[in-house]
N, C-alpha and C. Protein backbone atom coordinates (compact mmCIF):
# COMPACT_ATOMS: atom_id res chain seq x y z
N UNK A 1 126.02 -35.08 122.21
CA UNK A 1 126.60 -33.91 122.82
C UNK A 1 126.03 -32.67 122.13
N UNK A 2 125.71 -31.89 122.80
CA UNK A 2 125.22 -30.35 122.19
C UNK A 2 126.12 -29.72 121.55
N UNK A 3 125.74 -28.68 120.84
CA UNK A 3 126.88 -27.81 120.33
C UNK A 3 127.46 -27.04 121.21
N UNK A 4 126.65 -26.45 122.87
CA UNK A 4 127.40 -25.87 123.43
C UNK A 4 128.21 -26.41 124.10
N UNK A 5 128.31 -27.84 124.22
CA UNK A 5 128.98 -28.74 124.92
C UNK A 5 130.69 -28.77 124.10
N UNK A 6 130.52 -28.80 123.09
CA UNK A 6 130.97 -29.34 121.96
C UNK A 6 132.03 -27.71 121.67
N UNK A 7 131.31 -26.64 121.88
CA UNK A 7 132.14 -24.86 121.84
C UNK A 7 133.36 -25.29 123.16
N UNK A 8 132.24 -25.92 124.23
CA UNK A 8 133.25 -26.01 125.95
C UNK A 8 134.40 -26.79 125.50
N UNK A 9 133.75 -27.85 125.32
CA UNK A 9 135.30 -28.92 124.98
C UNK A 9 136.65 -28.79 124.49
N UNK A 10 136.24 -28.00 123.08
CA UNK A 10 136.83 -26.95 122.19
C UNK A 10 138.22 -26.41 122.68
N UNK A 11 137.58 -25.27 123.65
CA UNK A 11 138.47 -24.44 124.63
C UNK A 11 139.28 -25.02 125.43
N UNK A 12 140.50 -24.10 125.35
CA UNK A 12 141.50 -24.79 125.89
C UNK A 12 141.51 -24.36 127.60
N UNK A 13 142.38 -24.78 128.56
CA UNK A 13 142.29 -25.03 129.77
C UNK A 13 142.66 -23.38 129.82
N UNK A 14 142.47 -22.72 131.36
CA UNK A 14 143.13 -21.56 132.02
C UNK A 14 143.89 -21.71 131.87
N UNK A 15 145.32 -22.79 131.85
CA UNK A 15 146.53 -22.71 132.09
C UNK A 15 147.13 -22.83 131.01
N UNK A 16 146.16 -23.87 130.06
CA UNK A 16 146.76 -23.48 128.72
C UNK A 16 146.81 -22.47 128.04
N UNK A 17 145.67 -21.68 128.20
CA UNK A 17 145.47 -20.33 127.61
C UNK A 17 146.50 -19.21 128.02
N UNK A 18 146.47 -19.47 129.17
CA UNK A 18 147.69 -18.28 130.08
C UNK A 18 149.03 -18.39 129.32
N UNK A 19 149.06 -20.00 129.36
CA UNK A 19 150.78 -20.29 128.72
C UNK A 19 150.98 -19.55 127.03
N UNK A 20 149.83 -19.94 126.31
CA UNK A 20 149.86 -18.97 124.80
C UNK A 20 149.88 -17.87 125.20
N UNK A 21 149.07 -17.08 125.92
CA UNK A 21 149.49 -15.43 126.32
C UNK A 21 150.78 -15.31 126.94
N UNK A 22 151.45 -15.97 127.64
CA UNK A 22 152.91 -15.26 128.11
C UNK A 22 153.47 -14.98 127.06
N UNK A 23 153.41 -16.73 126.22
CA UNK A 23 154.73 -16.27 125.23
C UNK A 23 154.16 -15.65 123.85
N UNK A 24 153.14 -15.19 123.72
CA UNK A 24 152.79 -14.13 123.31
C UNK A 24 153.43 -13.40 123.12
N UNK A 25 153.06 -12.23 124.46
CA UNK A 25 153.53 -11.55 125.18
C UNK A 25 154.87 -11.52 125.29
N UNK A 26 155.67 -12.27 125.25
CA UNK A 26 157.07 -12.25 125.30
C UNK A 26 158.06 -11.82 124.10
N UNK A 27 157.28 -12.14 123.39
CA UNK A 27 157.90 -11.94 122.13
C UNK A 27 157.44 -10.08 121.73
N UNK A 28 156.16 -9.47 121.90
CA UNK A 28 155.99 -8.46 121.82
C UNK A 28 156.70 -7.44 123.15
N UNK A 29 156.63 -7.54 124.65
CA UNK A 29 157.34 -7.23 125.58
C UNK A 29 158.16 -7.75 126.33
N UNK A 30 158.86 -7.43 127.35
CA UNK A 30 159.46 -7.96 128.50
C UNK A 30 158.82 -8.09 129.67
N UNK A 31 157.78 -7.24 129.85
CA UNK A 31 157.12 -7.26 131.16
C UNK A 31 155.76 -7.40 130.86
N UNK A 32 155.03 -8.36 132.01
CA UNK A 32 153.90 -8.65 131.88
C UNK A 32 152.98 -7.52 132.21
N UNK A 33 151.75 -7.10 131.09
CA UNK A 33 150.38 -6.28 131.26
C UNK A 33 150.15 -6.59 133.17
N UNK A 34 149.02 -5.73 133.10
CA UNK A 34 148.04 -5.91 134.37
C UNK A 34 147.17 -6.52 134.33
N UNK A 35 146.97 -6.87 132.46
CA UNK A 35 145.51 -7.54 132.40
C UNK A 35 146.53 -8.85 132.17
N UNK A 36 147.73 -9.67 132.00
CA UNK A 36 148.30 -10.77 132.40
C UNK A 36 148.43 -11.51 133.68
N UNK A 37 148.38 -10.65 134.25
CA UNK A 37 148.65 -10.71 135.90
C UNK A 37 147.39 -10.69 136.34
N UNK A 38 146.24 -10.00 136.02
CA UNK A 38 144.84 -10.40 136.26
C UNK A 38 144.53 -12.00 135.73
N UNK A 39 144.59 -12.09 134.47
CA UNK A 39 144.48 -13.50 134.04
C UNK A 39 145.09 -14.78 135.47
N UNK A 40 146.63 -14.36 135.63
CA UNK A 40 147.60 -15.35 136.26
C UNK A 40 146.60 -15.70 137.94
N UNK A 41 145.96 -13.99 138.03
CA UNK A 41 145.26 -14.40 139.14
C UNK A 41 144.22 -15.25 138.88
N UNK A 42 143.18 -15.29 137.76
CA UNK A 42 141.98 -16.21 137.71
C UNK A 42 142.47 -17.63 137.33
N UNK A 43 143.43 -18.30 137.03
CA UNK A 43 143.74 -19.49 136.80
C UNK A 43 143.61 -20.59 138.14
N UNK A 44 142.76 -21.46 138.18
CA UNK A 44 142.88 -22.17 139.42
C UNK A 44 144.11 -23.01 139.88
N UNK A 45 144.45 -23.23 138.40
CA UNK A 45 146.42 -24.09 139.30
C UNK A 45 147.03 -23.49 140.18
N UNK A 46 147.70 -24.63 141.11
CA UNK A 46 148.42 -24.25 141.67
C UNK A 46 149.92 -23.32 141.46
N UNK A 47 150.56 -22.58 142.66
CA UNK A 47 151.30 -21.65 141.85
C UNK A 47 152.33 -22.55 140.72
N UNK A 48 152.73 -23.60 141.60
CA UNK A 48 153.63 -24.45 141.58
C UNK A 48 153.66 -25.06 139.70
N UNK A 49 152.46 -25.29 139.84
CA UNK A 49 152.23 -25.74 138.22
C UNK A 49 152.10 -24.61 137.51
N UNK A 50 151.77 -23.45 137.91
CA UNK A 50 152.01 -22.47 136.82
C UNK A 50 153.38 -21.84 136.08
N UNK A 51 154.11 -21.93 137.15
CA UNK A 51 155.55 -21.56 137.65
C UNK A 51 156.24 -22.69 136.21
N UNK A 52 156.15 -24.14 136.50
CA UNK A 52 156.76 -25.04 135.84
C UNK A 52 156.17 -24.95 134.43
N UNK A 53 154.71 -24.45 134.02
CA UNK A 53 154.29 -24.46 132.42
C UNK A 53 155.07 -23.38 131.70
N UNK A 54 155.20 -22.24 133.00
CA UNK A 54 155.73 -20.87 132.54
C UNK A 54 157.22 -20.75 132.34
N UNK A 55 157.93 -21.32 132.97
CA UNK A 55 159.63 -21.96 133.30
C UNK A 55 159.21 -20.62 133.87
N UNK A 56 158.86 -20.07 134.79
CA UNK A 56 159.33 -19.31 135.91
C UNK A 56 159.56 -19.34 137.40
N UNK A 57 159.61 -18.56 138.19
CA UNK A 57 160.49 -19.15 139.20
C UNK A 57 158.74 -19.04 140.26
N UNK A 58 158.58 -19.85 141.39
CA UNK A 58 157.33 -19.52 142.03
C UNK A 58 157.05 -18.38 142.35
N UNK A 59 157.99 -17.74 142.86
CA UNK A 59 157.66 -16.29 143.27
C UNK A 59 157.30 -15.41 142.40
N UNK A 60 157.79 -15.44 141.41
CA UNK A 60 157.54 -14.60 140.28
C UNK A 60 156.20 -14.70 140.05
N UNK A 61 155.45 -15.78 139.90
CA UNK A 61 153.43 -16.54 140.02
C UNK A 61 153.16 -15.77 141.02
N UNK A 62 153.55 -15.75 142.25
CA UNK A 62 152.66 -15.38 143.55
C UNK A 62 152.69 -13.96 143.34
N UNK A 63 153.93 -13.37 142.88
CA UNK A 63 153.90 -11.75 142.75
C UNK A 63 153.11 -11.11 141.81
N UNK A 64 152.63 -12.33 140.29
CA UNK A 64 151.89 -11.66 139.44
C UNK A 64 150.47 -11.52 140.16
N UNK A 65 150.71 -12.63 140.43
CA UNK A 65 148.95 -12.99 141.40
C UNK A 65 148.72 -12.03 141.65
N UNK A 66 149.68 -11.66 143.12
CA UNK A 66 149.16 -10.21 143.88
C UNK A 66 148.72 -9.26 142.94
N UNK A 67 149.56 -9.06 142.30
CA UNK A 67 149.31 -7.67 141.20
C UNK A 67 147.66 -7.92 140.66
N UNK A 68 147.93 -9.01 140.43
CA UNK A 68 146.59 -9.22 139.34
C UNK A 68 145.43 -8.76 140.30
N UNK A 69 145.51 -9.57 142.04
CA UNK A 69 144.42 -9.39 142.84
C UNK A 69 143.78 -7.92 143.07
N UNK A 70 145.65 -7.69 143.18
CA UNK A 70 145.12 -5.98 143.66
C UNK A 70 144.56 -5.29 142.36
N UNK A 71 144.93 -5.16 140.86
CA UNK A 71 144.26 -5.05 139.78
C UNK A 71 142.77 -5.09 139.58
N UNK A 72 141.94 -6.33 139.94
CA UNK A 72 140.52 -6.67 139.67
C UNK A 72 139.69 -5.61 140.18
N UNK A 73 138.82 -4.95 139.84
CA UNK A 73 137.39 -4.04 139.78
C UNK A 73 137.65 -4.35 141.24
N UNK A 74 136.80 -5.66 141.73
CA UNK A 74 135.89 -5.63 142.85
C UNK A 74 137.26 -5.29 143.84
N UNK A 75 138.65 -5.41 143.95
CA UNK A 75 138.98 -4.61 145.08
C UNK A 75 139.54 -3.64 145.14
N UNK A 76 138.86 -2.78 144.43
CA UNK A 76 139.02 -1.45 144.06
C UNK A 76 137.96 -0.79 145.17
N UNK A 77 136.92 -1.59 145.37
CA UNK A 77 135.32 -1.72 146.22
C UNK A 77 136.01 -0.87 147.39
């Protein structure tokens, strides 16, 4: 295995990573950044599994999403 193989492996999943930033985040605020909600948007899980890593409710996922979507550079375009 290469070393860059070996950096990839390393790294933890989108969803794992997201889940250390909430509760992060939780402990420093109550409400999630824009750049959280950007993140929540690039994660490929479903909402459903994000919702259950996060103990939040689905809607609460789909609403960060939006935020996050409407947030990103390109649809600013």
């Amino acid at each position: 295995m290469s070393f860059m193989m070996k950096i990839d492996a390393a790294r933890p999943s989108p969803l794992d990573q997201l889940v250390a930033d909430y509760f992060y985040a939780q402990r420093l605020e109550h409400h999630p950044t824009l750049d959280f909600c950007r993140q929540v948007f690039g994660v490929p899980d479903e909402d459903e599994a994000v919702a259950q890593r996060l103990s939040v409710a689905i809607s609460t996922v789909r609403g960060w999403r939006e935020l996050g979507r409407r947030a990103t550079p390109r649809s600013c375009l």
